[in-house]
C-alpha atoms as a PDB file:
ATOM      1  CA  UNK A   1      37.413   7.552  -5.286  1.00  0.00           C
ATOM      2  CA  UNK A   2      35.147   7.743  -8.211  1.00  0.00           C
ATOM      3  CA  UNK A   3      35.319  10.818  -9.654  1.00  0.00           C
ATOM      4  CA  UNK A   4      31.506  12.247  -9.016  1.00  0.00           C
ATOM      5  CA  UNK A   5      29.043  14.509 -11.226  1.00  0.00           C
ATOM      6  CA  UNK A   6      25.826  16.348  -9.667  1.00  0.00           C
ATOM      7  CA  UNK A   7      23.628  15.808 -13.062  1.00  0.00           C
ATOM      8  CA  UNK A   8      24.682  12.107 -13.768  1.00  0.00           C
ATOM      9  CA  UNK A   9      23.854  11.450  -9.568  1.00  0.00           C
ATOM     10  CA  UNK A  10      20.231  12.916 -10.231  1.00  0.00           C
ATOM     11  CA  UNK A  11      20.149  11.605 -13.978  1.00  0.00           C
ATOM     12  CA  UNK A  12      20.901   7.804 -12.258  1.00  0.00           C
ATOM     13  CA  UNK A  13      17.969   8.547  -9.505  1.00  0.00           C
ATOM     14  CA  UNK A  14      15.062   9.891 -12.312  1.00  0.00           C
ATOM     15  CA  UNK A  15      16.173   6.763 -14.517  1.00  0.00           C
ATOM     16  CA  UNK A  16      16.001   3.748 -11.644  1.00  0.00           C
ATOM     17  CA  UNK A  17      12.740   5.412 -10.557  1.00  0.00           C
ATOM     18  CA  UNK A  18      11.176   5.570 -13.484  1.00  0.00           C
ATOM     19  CA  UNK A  19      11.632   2.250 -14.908  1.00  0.00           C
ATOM     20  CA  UNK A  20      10.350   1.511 -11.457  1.00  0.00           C
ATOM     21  CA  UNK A  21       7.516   3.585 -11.829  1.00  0.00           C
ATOM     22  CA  UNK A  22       6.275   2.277 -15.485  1.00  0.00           C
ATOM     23  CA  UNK A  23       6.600  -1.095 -14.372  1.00  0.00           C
ATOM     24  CA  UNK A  24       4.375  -0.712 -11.326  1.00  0.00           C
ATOM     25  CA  UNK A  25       1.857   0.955 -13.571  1.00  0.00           C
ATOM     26  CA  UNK A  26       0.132  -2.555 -13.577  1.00  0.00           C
ATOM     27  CA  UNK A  27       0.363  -5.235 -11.175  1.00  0.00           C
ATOM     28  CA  UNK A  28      -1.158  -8.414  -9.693  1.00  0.00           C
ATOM     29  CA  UNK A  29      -1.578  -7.188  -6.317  1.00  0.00           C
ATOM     30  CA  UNK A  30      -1.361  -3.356  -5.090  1.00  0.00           C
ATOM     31  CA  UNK A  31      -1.249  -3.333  -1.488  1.00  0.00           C
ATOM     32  CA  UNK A  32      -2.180   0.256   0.455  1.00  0.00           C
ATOM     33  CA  UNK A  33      -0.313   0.697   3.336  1.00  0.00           C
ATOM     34  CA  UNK A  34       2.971  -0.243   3.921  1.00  0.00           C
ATOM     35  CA  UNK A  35       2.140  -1.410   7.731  1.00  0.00           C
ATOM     36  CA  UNK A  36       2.622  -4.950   9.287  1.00  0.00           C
ATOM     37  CA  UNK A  37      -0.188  -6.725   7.732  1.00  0.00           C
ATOM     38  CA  UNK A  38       0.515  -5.275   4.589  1.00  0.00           C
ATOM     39  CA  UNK A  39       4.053  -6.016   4.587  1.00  0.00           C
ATOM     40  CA  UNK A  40       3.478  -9.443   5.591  1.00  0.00           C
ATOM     41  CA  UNK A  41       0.525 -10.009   3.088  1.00  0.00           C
ATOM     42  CA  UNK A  42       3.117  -8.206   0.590  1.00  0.00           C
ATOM     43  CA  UNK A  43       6.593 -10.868   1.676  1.00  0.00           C
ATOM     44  CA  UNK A  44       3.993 -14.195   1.345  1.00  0.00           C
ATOM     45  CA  UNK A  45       2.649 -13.361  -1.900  1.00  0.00           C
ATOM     46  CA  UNK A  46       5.952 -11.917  -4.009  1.00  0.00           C
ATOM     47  CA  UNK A  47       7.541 -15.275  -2.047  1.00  0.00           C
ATOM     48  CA  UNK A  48       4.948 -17.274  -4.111  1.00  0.00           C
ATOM     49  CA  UNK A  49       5.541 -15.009  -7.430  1.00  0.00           C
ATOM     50  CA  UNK A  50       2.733 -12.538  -7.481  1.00  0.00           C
ATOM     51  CA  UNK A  51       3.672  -8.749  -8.796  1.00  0.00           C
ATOM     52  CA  UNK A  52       3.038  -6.887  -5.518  1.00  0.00           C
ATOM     53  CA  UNK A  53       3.666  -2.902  -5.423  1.00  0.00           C
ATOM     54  CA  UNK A  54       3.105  -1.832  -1.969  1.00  0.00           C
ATOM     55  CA  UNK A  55       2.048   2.152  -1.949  1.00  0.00           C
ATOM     56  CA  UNK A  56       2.961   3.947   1.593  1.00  0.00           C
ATOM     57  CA  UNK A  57       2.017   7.300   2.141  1.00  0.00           C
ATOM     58  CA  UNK A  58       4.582   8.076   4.334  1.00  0.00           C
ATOM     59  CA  UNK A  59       8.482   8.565   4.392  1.00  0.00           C
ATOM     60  CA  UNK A  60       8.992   5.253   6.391  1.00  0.00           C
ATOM     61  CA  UNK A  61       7.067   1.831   6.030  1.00  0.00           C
ATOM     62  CA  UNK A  62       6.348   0.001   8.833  1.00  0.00           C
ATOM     63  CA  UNK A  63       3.070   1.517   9.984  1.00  0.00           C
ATOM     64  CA  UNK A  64       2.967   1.736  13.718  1.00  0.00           C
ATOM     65  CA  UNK A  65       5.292  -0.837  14.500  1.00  0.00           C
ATOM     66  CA  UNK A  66       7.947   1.723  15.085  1.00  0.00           C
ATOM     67  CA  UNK A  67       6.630   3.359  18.675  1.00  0.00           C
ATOM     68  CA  UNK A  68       5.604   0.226  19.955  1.00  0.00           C
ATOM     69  CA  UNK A  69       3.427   0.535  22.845  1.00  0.00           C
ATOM     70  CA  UNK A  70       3.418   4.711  24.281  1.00  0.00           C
ATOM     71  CA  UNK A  71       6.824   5.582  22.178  1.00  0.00           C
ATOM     72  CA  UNK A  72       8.170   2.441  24.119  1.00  0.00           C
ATOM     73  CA  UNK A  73       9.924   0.532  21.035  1.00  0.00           C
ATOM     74  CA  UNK A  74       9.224  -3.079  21.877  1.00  0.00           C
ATOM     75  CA  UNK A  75       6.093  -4.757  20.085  1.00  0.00           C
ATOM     76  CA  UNK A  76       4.658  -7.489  21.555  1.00  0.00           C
ATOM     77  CA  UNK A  77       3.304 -10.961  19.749  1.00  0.00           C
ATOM     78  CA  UNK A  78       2.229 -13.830  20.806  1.00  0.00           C
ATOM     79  CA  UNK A  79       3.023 -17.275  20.579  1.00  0.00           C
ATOM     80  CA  UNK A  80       1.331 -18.137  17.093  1.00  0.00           C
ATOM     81  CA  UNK A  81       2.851 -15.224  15.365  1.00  0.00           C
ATOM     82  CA  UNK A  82       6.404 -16.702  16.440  1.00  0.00           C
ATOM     83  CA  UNK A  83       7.049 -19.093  13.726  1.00  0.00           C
ATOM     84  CA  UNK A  84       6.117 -16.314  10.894  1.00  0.00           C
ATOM     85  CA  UNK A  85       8.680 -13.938  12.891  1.00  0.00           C
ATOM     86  CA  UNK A  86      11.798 -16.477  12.900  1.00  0.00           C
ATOM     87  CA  UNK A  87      10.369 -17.563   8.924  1.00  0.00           C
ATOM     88  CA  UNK A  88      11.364 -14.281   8.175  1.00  0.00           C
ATOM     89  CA  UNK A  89      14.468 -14.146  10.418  1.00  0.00           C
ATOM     90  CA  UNK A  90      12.992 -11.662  13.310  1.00  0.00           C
ATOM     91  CA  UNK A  91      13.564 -12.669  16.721  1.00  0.00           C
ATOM     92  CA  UNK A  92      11.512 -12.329  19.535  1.00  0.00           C
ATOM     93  CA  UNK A  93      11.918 -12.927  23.357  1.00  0.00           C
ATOM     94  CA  UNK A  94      10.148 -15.040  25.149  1.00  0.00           C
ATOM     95  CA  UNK A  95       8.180 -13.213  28.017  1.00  0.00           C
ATOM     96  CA  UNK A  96       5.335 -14.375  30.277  1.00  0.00           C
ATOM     97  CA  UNK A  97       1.709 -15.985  29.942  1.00  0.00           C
ATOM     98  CA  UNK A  98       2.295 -16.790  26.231  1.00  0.00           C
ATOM     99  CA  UNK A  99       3.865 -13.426  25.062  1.00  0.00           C
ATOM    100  CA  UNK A 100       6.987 -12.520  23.051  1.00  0.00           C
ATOM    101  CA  UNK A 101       8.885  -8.933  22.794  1.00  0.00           C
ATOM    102  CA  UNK A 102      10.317  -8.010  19.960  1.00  0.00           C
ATOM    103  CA  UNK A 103      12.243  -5.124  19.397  1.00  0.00           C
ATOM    104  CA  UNK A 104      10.427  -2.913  17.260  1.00  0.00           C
ATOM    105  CA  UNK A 105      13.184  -1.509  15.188  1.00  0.00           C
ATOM    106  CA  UNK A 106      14.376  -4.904  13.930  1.00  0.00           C
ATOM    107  CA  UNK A 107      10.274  -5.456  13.370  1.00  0.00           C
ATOM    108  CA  UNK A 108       9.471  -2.676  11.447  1.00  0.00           C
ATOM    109  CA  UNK A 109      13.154  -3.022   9.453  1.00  0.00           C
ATOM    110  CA  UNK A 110      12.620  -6.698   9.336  1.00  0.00           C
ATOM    111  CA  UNK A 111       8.790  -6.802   7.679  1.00  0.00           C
ATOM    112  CA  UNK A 112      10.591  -4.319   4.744  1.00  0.00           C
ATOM    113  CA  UNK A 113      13.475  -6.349   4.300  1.00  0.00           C
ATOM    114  CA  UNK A 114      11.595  -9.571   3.779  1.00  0.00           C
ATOM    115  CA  UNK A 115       9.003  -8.048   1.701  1.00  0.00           C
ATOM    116  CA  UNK A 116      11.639  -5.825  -0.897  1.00  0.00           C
ATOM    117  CA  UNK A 117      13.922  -9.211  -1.023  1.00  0.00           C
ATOM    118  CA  UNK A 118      11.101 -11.381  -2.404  1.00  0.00           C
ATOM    119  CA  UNK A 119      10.220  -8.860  -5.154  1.00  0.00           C
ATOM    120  CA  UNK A 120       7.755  -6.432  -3.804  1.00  0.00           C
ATOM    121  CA  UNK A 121       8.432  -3.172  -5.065  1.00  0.00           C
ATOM    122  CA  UNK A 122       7.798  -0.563  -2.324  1.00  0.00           C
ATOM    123  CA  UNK A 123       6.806   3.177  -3.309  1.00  0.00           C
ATOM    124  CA  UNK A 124       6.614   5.791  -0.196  1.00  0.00           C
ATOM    125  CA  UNK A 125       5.194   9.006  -0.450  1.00  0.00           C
ATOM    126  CA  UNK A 126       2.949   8.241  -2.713  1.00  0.00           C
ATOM    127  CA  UNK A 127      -0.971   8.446  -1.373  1.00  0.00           C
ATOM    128  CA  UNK A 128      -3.828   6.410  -2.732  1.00  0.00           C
ATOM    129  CA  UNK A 129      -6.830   9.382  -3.820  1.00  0.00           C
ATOM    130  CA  UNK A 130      -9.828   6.615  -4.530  1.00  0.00           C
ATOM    131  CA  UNK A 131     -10.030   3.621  -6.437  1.00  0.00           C
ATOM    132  CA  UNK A 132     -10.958   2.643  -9.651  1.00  0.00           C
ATOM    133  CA  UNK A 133     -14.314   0.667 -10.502  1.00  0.00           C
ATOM    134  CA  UNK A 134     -15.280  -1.166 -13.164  1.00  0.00           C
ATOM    135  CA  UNK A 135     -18.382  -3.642 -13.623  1.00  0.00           C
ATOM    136  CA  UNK A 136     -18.532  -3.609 -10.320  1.00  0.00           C
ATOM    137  CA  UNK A 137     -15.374  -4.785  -9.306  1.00  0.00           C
ATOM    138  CA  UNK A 138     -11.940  -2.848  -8.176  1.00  0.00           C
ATOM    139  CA  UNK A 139      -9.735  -2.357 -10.661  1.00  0.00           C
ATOM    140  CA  UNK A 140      -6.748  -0.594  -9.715  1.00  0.00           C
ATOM    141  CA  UNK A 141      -6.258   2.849  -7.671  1.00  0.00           C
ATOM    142  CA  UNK A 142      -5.593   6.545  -7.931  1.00  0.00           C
ATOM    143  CA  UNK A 143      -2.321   7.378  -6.586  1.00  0.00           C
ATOM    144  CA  UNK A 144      -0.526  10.766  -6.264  1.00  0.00           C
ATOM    145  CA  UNK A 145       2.682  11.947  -4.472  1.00  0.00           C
ATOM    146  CA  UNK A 146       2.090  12.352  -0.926  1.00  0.00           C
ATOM    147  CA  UNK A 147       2.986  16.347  -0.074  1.00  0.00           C
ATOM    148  CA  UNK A 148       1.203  17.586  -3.575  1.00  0.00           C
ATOM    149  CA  UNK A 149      -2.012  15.687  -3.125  1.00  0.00           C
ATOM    150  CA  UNK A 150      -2.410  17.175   0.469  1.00  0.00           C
ATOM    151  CA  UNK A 151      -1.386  21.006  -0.869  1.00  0.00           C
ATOM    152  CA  UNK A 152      -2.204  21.487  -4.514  1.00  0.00           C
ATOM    153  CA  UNK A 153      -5.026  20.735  -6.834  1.00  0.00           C
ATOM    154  CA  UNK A 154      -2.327  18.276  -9.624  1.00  0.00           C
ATOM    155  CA  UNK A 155      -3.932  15.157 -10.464  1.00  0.00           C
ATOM    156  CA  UNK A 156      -2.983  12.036  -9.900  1.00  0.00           C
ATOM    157  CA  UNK A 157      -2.356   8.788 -12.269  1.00  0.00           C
ATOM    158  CA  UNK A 158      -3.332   5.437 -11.961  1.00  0.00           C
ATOM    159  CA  UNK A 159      -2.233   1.994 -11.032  1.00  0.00           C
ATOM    160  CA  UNK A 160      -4.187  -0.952 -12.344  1.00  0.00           C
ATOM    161  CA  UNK A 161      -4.111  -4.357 -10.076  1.00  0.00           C
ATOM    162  CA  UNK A 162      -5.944  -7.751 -10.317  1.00  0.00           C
ATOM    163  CA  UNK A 163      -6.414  -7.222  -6.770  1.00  0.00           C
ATOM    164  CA  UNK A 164      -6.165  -4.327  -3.938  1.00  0.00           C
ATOM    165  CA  UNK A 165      -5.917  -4.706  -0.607  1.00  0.00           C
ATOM    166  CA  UNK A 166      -6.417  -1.776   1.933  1.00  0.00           C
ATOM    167  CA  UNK A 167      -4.324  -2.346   4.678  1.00  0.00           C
ATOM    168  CA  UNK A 168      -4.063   1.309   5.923  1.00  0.00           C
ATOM    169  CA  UNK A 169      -5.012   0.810   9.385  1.00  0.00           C
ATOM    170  CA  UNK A 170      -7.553   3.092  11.702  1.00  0.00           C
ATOM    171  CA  UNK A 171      -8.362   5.383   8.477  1.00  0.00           C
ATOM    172  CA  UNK A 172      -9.530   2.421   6.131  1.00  0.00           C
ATOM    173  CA  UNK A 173      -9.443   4.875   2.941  1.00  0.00           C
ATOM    174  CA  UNK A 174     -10.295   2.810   0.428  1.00  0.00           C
ATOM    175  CA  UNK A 175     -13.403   1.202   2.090  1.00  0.00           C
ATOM    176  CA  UNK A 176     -13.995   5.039   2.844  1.00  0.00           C
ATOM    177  CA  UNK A 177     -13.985   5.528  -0.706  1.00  0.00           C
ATOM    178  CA  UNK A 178     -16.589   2.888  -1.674  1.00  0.00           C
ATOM    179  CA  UNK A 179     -18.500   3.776   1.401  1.00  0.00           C
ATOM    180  CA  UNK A 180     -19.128   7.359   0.028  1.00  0.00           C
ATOM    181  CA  UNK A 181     -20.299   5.944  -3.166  1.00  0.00           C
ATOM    182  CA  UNK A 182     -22.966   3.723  -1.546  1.00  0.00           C
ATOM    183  CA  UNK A 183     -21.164   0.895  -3.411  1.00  0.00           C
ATOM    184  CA  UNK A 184     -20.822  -1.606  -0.154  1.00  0.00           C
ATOM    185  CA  UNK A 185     -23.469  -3.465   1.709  1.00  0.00           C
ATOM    186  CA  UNK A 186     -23.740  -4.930   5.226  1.00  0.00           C
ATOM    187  CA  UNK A 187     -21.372  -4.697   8.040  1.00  0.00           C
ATOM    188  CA  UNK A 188     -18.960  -2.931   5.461  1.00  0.00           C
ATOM    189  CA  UNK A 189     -21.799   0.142   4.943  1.00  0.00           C
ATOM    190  CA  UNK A 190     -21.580   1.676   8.057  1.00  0.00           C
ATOM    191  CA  UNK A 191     -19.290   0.514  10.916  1.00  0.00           C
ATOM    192  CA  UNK A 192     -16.774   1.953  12.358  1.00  0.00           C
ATOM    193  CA  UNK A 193     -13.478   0.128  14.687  1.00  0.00           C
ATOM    194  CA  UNK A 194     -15.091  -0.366  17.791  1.00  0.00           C
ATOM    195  CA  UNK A 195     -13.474   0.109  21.910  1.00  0.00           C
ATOM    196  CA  UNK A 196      -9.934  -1.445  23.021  1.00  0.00           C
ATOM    197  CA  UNK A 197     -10.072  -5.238  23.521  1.00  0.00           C
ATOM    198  CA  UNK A 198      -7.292  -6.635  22.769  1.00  0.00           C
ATOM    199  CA  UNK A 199      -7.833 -10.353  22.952  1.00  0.00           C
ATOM    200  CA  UNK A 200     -11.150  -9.943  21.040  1.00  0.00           C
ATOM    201  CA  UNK A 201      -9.740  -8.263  18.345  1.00  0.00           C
ATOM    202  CA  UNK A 202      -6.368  -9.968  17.856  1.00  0.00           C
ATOM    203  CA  UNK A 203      -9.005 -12.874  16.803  1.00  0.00           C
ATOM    204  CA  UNK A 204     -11.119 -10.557  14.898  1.00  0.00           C
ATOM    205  CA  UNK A 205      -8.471  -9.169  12.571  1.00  0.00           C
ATOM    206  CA  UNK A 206      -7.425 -12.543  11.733  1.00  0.00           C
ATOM    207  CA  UNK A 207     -11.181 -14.598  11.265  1.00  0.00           C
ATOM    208  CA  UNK A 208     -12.510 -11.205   9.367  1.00  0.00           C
ATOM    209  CA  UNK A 209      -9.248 -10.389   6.656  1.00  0.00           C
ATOM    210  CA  UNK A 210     -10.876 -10.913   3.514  1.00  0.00           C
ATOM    211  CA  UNK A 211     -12.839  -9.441   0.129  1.00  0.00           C
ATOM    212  CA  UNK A 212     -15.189  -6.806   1.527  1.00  0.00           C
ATOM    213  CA  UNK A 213     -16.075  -5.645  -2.167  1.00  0.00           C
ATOM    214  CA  UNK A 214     -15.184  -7.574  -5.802  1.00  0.00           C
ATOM    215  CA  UNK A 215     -11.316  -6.905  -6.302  1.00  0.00           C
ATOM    216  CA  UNK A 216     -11.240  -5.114  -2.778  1.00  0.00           C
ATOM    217  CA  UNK A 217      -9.625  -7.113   0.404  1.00  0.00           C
ATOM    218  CA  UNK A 218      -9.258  -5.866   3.679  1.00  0.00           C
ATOM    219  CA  UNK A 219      -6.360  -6.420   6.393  1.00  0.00           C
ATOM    220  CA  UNK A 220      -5.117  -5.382   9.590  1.00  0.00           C
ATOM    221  CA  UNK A 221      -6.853  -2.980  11.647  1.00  0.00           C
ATOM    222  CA  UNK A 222      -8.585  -2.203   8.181  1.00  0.00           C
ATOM    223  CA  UNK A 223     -10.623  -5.222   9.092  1.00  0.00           C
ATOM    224  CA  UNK A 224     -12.072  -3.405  12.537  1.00  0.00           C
ATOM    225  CA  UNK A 225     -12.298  -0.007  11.370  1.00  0.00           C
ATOM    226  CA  UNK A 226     -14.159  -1.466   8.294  1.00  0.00           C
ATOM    227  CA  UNK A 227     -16.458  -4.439  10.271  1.00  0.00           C
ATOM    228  CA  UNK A 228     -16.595  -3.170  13.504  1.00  0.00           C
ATOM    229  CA  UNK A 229     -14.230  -4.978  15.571  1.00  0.00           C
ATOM    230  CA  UNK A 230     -12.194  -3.596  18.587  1.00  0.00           C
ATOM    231  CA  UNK A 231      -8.498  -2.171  18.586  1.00  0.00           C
ATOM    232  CA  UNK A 232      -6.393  -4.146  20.180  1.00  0.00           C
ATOM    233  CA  UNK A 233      -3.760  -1.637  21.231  1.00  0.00           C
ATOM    234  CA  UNK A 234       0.070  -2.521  21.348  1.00  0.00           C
ATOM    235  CA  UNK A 235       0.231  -6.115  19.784  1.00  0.00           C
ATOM    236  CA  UNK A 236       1.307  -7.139  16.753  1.00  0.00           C
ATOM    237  CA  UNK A 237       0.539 -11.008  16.462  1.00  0.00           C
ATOM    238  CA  UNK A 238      -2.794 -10.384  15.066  1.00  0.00           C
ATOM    239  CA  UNK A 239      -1.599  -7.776  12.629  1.00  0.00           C
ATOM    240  CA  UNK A 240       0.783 -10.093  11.451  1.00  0.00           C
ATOM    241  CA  UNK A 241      -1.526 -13.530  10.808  1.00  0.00           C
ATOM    242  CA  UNK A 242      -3.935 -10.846   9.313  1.00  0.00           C
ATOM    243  CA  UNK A 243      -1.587 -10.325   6.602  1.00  0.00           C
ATOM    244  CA  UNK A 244      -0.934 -13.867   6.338  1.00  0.00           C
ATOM    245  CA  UNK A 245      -4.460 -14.995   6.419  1.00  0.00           C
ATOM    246  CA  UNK A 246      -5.101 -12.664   3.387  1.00  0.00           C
ATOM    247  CA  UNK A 247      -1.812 -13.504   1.245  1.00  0.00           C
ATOM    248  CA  UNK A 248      -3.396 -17.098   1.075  1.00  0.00           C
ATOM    249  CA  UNK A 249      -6.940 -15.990   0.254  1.00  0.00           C
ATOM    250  CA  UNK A 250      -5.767 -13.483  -2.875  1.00  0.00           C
ATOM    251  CA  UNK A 251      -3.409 -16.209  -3.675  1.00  0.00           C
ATOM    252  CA  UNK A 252      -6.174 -18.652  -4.031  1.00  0.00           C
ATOM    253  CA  UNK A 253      -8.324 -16.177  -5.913  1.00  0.00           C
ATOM    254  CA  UNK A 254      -6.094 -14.762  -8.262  1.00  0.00           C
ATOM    255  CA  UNK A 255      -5.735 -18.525  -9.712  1.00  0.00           C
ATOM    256  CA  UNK A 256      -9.450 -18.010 -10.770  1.00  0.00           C
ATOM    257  CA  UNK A 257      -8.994 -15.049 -12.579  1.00  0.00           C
END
């Protein structure tokens, strides 16, 4: 075995992250929330050759993919999400009126494989504080390491990106952070993710992913909590075309930049 040294173990670690690190410092896309929209949204676009850095604030990506439905680990789809799942090598079992099961561990593990192999770079524990703003447009965000941000008063650094999208679920924090400024208008000013129903919002999620705010896109259950549509409880087809809907819509905009 190769003979081992404490310091050159931590010097390798400091050195890979921080080359990492620098060359995150600006991107094409940052993406906020390392959940299944996200990830997807994340897998489509590096596939195509966009700079993605995805920023979870959390130990493990995967969002709530991971419990499935009441700590239950099998997610359910259906039928139109199939074809992105076995695209991306994930298989899912065929169960009744138009449903599939999926095991939620190969999910989760599955939507971080495909997005770190196409050339996202993924960086947990790190939060995202607010966003940046310029000329009325979104310019990048304010990121900080996960445990100091929520116990001590260090600042944080930034990330500039042509575009961000805020795909961190029920909490919506970076609309949050334009609501608070007065900067959005419409729909996007005030609501809030509205009562469980499922089939309505597993069409919502998908028909509403979009720009909410100039440089600002919205995903996932970011789209109800930020519009006003229902939750939709445990299933993930809707989460999924979400992030694929939104992939081609930053793809396509990013070519006019």
């Amino acid at each position: 075995m190769t003979p081992l040294n404490e310091v050159e173990i931590s010097k390798t670690i400091i050195d890979a992250y921080h080359r990492t690190l620098l060359d995150c410092l600006t991107s094409d896309v940052a993406i906020v929330g390392a959940g299944p929209s996200g990830l997807v949204a994340a897998h489509l676009l590096a596939k195509a050759g966009v700079k993605v850095t995805i920023l979870e604030k959390r130990l493990s990506p995967g969002g709530g993919v991971w419990g499935g439905g009441m700590g239950m680990n099998v997610a359910v789809v259906q039928d139109e999400a199939v074809p992105l799942l076995r695209e991306m090598g994930i298989r899912a079992k065929q169960g009744r009126d138009g449903l599939y099961a999926v095991d939620a561990v190969e999910l989760g593990a599955g939507l971080c494989w495909n997005a770190v192999q196409a050339g996202a770079t993924l960086l947990n524990l790190t939060i995202v504080e607010d966003v940046c703003v310029s000329q009325q447009r979104v310019t990048g965000v304010v990121i900080n390491r996960s445990l100091i941000a929520e116990n001590l008063p260090v600042d944080p650094i930034v990330l500039s990106a042509k575009a961000v999208l805020d795909g961190t679920g029920h909490e919506a924090a970076l609309v949050q952070a334009l609501r608070k400024r007065r900067l959005l208008t419409g729909d996007a000013a005030e609501c809030g993710e509205g009562p469980m129903n499922a089939p309505l919002g597993e069409r919502f999620v998908v028909d509403r992913a979009g720009e909410v705010f100039p440089g600002l896109w919205i995903a996932g259950m970011s789209v109800s909590a930020t519009l006003g549509g229902p939750r939709m409880g445990p299933i993930f087809g809707g989460m999924l075309l979400s992030g694929q809907r939104v992939a081609a819509l930053i793809s396509a905009a990013l070519k006019q930049i």
